[in-house]
N, C-alpha and C. Protein backbone atom coordinates (compact mmCIF):
# COMPACT_ATOMS: atom_id res chain seq x y z
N UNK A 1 -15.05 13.17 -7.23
CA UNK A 1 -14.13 12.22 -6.67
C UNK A 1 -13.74 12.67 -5.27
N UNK A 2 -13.60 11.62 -4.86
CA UNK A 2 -13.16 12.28 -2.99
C UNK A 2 -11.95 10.89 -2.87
N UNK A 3 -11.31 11.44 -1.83
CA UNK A 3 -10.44 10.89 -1.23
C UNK A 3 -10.13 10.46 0.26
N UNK A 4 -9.86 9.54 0.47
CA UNK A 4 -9.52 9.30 2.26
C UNK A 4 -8.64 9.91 2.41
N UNK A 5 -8.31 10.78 3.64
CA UNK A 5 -7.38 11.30 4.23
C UNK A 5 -5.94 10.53 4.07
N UNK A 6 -4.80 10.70 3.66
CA UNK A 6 -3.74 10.59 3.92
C UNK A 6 -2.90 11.79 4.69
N UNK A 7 -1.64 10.58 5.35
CA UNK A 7 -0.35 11.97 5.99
C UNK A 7 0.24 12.74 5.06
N UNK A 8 0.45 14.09 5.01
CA UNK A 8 1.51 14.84 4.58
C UNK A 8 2.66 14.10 3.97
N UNK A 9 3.29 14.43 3.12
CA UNK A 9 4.68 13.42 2.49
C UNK A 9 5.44 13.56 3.91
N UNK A 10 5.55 14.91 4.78
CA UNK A 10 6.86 14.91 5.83
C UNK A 10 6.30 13.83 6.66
N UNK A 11 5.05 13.72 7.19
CA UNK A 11 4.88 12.93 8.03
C UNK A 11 4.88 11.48 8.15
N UNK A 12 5.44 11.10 7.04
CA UNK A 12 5.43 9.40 6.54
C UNK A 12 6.45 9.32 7.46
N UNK A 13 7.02 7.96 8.51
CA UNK A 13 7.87 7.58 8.64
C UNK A 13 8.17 6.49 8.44
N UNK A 14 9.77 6.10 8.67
CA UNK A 14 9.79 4.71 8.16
C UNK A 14 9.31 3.68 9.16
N UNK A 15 9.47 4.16 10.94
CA UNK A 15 8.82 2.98 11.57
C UNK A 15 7.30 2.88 10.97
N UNK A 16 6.73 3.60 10.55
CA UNK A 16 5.02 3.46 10.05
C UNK A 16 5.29 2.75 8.96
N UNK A 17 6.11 2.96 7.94
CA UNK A 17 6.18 2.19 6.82
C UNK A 17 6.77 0.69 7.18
N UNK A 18 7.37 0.39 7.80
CA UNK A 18 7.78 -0.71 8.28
C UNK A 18 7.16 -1.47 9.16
N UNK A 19 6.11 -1.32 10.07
CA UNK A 19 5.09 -1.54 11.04
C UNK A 19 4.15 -1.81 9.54
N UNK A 20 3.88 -1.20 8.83
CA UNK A 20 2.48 -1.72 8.20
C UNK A 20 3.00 -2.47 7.46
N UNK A 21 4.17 -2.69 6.68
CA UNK A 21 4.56 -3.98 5.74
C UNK A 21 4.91 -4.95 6.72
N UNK A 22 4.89 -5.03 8.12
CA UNK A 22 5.08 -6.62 9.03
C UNK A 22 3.99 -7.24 8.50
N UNK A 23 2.78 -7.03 8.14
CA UNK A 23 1.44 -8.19 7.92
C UNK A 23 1.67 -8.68 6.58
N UNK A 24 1.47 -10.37 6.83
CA UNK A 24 1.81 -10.38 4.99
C UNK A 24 0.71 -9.95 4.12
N UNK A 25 -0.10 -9.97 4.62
CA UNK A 25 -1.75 -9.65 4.02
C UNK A 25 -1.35 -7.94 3.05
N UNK A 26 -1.20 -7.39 3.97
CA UNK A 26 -0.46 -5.74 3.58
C UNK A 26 0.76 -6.00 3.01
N UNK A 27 1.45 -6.66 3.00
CA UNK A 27 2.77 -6.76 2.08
C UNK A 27 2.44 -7.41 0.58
N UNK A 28 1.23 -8.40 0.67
CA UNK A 28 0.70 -8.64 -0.57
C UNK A 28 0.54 -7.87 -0.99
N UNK A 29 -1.13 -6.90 -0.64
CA UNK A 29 -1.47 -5.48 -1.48
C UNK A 29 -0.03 -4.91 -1.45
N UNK A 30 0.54 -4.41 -1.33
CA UNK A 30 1.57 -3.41 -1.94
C UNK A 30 2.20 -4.38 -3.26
N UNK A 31 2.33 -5.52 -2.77
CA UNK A 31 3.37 -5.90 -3.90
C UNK A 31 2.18 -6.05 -5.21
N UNK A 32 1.01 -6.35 -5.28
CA UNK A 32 0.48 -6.54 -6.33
C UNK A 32 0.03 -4.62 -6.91
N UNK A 33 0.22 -4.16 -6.05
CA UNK A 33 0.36 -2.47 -6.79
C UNK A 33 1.37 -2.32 -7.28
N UNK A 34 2.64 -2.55 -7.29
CA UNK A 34 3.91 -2.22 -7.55
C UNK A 34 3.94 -1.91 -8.60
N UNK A 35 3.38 -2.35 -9.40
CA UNK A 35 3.53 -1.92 -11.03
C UNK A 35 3.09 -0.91 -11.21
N UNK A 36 2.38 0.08 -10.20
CA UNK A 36 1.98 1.53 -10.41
C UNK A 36 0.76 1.57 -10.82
N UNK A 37 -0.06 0.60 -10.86
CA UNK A 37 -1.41 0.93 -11.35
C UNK A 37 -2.16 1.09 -10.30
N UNK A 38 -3.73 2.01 -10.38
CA UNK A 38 -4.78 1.91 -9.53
C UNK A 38 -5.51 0.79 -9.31
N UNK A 39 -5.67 0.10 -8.50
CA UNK A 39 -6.74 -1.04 -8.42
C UNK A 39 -7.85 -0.71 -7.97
N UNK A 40 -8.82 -1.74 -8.01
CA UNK A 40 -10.18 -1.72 -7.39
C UNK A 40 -10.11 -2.01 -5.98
N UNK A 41 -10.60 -1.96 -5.01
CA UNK A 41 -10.36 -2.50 -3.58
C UNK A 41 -10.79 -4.08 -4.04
N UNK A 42 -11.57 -4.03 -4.65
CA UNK A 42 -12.68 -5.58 -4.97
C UNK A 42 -11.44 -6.80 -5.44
N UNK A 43 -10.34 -6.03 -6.00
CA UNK A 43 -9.46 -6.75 -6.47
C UNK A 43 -8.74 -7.73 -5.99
N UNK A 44 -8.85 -7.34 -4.54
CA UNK A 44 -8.03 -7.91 -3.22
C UNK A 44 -8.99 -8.98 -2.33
N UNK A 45 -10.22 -9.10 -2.63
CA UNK A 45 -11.43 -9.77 -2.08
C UNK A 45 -10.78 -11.40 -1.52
N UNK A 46 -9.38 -11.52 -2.87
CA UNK A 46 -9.32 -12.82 -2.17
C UNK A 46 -7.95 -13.24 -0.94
N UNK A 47 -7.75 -12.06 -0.58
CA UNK A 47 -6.53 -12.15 0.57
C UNK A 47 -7.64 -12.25 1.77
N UNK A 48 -8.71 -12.01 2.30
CA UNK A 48 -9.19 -11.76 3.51
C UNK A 48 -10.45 -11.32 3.30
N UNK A 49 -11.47 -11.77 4.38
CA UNK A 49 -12.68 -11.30 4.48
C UNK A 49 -12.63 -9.55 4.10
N UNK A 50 -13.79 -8.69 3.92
CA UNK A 50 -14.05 -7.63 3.47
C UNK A 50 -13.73 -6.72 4.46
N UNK A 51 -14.18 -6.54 6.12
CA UNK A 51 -13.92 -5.73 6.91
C UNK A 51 -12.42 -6.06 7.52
N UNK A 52 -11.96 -7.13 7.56
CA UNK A 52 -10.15 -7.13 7.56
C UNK A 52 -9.44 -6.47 6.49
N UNK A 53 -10.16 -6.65 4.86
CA UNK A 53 -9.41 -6.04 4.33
C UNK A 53 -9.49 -4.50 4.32
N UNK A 54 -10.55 -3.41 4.43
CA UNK A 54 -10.56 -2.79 4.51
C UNK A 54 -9.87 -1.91 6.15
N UNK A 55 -9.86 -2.69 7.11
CA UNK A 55 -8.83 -2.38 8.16
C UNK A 55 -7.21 -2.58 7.39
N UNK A 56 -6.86 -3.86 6.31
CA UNK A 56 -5.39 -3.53 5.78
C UNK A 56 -5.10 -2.02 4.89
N UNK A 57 -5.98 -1.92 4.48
CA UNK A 57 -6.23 -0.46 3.53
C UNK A 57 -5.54 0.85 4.87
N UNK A 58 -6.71 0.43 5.34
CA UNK A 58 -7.01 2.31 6.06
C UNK A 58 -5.36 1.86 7.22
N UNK A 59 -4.45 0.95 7.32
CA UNK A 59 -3.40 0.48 7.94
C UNK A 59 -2.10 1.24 7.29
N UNK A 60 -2.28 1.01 5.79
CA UNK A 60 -1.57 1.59 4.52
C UNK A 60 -1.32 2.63 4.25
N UNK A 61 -3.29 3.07 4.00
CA UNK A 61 -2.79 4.56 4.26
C UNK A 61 -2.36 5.40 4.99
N UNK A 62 -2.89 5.08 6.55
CA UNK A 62 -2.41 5.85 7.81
C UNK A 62 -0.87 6.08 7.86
N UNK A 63 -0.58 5.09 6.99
CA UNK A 63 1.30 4.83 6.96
C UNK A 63 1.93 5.59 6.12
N UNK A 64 0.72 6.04 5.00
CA UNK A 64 1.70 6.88 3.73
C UNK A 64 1.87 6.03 2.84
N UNK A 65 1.43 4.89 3.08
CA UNK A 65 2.32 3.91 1.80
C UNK A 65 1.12 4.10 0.45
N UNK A 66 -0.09 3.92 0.74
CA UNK A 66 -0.98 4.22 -0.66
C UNK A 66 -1.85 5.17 -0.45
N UNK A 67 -2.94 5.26 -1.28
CA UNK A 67 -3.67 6.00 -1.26
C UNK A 67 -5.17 5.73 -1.88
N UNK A 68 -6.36 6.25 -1.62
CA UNK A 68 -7.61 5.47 -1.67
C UNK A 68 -8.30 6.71 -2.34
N UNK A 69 -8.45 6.71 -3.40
CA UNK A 69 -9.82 7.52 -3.90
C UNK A 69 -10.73 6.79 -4.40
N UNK A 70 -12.15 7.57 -3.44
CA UNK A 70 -13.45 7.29 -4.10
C UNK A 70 -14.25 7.71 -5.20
N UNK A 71 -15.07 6.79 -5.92
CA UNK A 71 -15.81 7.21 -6.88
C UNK A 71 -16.83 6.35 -6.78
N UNK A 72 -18.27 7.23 -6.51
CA UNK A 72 -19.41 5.90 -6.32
C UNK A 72 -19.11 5.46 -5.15
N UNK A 73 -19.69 3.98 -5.39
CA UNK A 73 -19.43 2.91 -4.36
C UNK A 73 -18.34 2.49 -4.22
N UNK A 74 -16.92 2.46 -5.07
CA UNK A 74 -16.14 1.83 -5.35
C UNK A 74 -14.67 2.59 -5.08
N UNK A 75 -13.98 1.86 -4.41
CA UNK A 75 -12.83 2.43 -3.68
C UNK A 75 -11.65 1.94 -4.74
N UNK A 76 -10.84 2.91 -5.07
CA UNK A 76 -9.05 2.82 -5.86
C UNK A 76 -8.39 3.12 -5.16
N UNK A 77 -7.25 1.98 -4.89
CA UNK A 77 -6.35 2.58 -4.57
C UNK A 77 -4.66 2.52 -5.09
N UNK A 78 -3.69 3.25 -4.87
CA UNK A 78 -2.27 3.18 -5.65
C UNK A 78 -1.81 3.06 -4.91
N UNK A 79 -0.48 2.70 -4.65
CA UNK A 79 0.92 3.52 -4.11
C UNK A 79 1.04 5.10 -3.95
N UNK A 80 1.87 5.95 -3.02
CA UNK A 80 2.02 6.84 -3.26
C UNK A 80 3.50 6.77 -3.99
N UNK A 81 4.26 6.13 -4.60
CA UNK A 81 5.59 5.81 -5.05
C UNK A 81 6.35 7.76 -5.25
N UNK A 82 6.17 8.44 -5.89
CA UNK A 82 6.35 9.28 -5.82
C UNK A 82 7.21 10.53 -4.69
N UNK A 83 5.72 10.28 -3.50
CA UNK A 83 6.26 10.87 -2.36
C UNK A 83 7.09 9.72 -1.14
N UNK A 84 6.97 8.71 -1.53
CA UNK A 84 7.44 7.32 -0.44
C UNK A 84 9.03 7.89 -1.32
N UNK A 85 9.34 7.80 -2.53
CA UNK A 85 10.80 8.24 -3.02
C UNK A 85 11.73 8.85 -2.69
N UNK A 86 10.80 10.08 -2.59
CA UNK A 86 10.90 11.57 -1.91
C UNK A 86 11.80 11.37 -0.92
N UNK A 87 10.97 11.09 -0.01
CA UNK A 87 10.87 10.90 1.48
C UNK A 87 11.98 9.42 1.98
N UNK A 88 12.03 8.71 1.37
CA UNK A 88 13.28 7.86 1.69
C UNK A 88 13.28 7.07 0.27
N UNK A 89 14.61 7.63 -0.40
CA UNK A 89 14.90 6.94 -1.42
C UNK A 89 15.26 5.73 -1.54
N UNK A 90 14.36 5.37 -2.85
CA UNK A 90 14.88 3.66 -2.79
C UNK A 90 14.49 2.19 -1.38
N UNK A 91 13.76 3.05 -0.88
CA UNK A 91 13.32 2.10 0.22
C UNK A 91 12.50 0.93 0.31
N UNK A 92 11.17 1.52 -1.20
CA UNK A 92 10.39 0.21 -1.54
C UNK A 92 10.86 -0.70 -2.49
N UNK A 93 11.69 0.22 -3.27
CA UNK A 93 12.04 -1.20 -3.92
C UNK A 93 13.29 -2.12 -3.47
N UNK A 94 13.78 -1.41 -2.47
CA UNK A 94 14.25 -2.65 -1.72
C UNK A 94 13.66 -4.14 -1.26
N UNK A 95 12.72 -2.92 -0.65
CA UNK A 95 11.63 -4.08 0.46
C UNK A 95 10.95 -4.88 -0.17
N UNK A 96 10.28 -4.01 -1.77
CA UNK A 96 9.26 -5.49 -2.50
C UNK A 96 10.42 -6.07 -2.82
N UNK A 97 11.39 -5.69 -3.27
CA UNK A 97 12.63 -6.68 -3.93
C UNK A 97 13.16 -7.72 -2.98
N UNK A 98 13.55 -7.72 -1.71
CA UNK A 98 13.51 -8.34 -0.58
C UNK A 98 12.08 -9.74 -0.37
N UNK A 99 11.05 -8.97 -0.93
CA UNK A 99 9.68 -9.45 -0.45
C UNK A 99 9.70 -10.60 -1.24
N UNK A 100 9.83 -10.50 -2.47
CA UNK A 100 9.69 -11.43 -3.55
C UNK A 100 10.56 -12.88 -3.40
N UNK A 101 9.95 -13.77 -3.47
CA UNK A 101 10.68 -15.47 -3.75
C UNK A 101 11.53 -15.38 -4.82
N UNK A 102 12.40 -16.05 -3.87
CA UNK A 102 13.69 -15.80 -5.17
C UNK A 102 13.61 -17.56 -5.53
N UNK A 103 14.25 -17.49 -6.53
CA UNK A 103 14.14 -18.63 -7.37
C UNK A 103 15.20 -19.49 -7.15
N UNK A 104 15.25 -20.83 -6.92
CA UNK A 104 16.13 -21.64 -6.41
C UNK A 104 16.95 -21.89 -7.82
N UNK A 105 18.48 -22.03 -7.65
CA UNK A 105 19.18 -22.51 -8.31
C UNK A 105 19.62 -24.07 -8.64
């Protein structure tokens, strides 16, 4: 198994985390990870052509927000939820909580 480079937990910041959730494309992928599972990259095929989406990926990770391990041909990736915690508590689930359509009364 190999992995794409990610930042250090210290080096996450929040303008990086906040700069990469401005695209909604990237605010989708995060919110459909939220539940903590690994996905397939393939999973996402239908937000955007293949080389945009893989520029939203390597956007993500550069930011700290997920993380991409390879196996084969086939790219996973998660959240880092863990060290994003760490490092500023409570911040994503603000933001997916924020992100989400709220339901009209």
């Amino acid at each position: 198994m190999r992995y794409f480079p990610s930042p250090e937990k210290e080096s996450i910041t929040l303008e990086g985390i906040l700069y990469a959730l401005s695209d909604s494309i990237r605010l989708q992928i995060v919110m459909n990870l939220s539940d903590g599972t690994e996905k397939g990259a393939y999973e996402f095929k239908s937000l955007c052509k293949s080389p945009t989406l893989a520029y939203h990926f390597k956007i993500l990770r550069e930011a700290g927000i997920t993380k991409t391990r390879i196996e084969g041909r086939y790219h996973f990736v998660s959240l880092r939820w863990v060290d994003l915690n760490e490092r500023f508590p409570g911040l994503m689930e603000i933001l997916l909580r924020s992100a989400r359509p709220t339901e009209k009364q």
